[in-house]
N, C-alpha and C. Protein backbone atom coordinates (compact mmCIF):
# COMPACT_ATOMS: atom_id res chain seq x y z
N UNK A 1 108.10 -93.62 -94.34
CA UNK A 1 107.61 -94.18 -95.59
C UNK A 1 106.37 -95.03 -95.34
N UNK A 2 106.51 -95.53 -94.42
CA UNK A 2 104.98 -96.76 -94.13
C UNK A 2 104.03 -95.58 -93.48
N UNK A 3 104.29 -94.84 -93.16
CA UNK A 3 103.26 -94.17 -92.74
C UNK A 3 102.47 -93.45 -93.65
N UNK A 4 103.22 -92.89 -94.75
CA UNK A 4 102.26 -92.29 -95.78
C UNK A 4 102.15 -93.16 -96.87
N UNK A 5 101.93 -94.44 -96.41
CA UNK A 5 100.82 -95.84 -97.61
C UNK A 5 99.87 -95.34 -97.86
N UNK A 6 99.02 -95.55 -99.18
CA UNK A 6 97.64 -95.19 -99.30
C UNK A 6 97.41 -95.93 -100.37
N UNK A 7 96.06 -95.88 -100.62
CA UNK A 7 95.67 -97.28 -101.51
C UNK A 7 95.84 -97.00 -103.00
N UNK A 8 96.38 -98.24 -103.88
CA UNK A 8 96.67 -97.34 -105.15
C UNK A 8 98.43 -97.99 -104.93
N UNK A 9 98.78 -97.10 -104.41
CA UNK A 9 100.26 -97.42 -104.13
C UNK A 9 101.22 -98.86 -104.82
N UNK A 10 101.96 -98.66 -105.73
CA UNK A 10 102.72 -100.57 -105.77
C UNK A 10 103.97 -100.34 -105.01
N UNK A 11 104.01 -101.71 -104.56
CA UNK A 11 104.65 -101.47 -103.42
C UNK A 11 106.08 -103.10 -103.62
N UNK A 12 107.11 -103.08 -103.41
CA UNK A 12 107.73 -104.31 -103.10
C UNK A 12 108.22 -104.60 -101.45
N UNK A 13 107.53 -106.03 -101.36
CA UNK A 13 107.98 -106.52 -99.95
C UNK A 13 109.44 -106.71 -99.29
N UNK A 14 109.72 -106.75 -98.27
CA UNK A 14 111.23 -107.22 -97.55
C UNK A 14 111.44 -108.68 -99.08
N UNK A 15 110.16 -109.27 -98.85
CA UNK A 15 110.70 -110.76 -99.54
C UNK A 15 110.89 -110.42 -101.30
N UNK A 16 110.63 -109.60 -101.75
CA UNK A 16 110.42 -109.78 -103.11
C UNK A 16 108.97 -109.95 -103.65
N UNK A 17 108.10 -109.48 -103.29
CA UNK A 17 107.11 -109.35 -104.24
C UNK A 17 106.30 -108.49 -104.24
N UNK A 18 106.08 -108.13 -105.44
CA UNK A 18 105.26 -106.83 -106.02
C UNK A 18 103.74 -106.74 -105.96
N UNK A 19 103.52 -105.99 -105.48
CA UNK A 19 101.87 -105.54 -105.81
C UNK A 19 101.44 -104.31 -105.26
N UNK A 20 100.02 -104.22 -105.69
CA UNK A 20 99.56 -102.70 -105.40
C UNK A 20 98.58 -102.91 -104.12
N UNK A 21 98.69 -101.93 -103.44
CA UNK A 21 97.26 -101.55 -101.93
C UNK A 21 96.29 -101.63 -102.24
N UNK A 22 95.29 -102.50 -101.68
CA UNK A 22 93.70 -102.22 -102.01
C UNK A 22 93.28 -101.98 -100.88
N UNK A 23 93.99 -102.35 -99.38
CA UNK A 23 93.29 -102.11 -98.28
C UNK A 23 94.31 -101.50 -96.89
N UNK A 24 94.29 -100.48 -96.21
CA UNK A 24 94.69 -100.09 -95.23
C UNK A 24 94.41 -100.08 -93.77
N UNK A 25 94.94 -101.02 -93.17
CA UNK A 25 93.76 -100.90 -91.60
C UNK A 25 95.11 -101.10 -90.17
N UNK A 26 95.03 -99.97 -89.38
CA UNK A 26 95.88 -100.01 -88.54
C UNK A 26 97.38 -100.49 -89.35
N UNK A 27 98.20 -101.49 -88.70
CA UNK A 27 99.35 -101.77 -89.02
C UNK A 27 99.02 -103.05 -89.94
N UNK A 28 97.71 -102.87 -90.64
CA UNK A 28 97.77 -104.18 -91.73
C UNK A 28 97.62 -103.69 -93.17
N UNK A 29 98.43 -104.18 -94.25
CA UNK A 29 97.81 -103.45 -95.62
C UNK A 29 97.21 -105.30 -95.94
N UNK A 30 96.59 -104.89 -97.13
CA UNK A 30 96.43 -105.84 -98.33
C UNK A 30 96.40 -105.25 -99.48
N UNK A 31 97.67 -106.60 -99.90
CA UNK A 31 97.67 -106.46 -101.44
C UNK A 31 97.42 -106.77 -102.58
N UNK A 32 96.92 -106.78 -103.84
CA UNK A 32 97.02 -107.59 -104.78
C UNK A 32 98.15 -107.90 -105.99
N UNK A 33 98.29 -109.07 -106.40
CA UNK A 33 99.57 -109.36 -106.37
C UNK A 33 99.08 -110.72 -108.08
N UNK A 34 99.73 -110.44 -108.75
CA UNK A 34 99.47 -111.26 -109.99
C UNK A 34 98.66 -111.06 -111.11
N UNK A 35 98.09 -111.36 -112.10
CA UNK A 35 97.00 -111.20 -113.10
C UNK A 35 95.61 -111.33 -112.47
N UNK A 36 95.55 -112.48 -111.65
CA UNK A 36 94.50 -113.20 -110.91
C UNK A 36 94.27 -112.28 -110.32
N UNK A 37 94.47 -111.22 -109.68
CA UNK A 37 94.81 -110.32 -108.57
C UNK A 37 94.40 -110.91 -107.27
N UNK A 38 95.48 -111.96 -106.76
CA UNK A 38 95.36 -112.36 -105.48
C UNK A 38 95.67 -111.72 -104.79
N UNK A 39 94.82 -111.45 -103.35
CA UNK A 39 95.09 -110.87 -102.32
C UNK A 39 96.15 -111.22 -101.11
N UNK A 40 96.88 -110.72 -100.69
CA UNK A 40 97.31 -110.95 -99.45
C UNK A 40 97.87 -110.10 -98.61
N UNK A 41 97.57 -110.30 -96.76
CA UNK A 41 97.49 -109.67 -95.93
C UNK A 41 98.88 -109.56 -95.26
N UNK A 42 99.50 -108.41 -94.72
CA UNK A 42 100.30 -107.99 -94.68
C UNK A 42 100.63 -107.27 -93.36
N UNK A 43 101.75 -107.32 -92.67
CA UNK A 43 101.84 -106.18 -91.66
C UNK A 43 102.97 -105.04 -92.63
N UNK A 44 102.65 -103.81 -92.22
CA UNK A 44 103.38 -102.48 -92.75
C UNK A 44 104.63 -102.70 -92.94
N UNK A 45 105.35 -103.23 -91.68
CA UNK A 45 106.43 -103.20 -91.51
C UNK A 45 107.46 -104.72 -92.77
N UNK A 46 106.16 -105.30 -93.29
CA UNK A 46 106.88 -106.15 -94.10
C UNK A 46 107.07 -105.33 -95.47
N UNK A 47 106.92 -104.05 -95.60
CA UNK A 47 106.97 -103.51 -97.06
C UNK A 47 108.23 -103.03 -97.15
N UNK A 48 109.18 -103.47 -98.59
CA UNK A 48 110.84 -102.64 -98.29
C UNK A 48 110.69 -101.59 -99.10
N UNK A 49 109.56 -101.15 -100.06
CA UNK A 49 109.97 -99.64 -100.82
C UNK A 49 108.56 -99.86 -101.57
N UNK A 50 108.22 -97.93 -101.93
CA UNK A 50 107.11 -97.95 -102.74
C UNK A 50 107.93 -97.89 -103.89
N UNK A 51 107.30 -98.98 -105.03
CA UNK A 51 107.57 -98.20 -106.74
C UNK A 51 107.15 -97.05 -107.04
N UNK A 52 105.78 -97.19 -106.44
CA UNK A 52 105.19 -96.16 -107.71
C UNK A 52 103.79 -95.55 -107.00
N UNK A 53 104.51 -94.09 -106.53
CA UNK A 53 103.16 -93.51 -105.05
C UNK A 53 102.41 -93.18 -106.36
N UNK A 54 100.98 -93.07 -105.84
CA UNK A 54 99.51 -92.53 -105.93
C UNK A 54 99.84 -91.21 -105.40
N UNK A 55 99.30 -90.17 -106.48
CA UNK A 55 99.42 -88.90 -105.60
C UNK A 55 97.94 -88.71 -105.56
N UNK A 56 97.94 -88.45 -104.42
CA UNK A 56 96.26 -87.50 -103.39
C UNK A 56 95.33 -86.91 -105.00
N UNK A 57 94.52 -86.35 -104.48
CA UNK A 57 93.57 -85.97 -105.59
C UNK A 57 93.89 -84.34 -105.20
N UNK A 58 94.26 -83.65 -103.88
CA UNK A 58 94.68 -82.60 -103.79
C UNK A 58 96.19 -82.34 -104.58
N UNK A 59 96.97 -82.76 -104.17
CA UNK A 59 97.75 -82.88 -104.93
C UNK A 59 98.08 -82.63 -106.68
N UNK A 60 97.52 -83.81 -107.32
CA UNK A 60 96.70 -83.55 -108.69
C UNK A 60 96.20 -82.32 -108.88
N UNK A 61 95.42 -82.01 -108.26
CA UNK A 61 94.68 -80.39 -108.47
C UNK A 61 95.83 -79.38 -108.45
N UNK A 62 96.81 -79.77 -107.70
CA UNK A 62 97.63 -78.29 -107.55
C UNK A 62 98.73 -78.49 -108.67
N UNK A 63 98.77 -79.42 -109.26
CA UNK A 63 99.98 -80.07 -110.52
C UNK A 63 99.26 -79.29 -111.20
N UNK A 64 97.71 -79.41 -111.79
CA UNK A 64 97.10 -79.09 -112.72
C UNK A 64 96.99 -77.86 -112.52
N UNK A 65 96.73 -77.00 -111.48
CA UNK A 65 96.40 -75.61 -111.29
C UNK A 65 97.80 -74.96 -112.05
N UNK A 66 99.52 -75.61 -111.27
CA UNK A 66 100.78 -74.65 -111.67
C UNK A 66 101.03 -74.72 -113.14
N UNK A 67 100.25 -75.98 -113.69
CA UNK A 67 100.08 -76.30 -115.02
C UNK A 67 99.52 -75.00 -115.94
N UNK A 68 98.47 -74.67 -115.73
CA UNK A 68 97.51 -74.01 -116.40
C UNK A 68 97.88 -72.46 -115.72
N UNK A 69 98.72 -72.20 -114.99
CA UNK A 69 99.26 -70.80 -114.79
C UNK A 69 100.25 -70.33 -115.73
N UNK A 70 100.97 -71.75 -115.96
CA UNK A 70 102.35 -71.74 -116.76
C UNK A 70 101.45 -71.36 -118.09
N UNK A 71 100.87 -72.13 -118.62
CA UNK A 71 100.19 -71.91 -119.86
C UNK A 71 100.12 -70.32 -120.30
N UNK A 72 98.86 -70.19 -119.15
CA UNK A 72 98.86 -68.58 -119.29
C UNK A 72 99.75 -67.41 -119.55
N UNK A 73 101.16 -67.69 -118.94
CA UNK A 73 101.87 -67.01 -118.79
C UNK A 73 102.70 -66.96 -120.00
N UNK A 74 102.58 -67.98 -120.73
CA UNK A 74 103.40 -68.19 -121.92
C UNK A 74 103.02 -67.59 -122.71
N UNK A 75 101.65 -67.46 -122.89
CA UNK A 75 100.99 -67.38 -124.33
C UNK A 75 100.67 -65.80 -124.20
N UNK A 76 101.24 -64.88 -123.20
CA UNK A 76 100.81 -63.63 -123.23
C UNK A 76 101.97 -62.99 -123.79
């Protein structure tokens, strides 16, 4: 799970608090965290679960591609 972080991502800590990835570097993320969107720095291993993954932009493309096959197939 910590290995496929990517930015975008909200994420909750071991401790309880929520925020989303703005930065990925070796075994450090940063997050932002509040209205203010305060930052803070992080090791990987302090994250206990993603809420809510970011899917890839490849990804997206292939949702949208099985999307628009289905379409086709309906309307014939």
């Amino acid at each position: 799970m910590r290995e496929s972080l990517s930015i975008g991502d909200e994420i909750i800590t071991i401790g309880g608090i929520l925020g989303r990835i703005v930065k990925i570097k070796d075994d450090m993320v940063t997050i932002e965290v509040g209205s203010n969107k305060t930052k803070i720095d992080m090791t990987k291993w302090a994250i206990g679960s993603v809420i809510n993954k970011v899917n890839s932009k490849n990804e997206k493309d292939e949702k949208d591609k099985k999307k628009k096959n289905n379409k086709n197939k309906t309307s014939l």
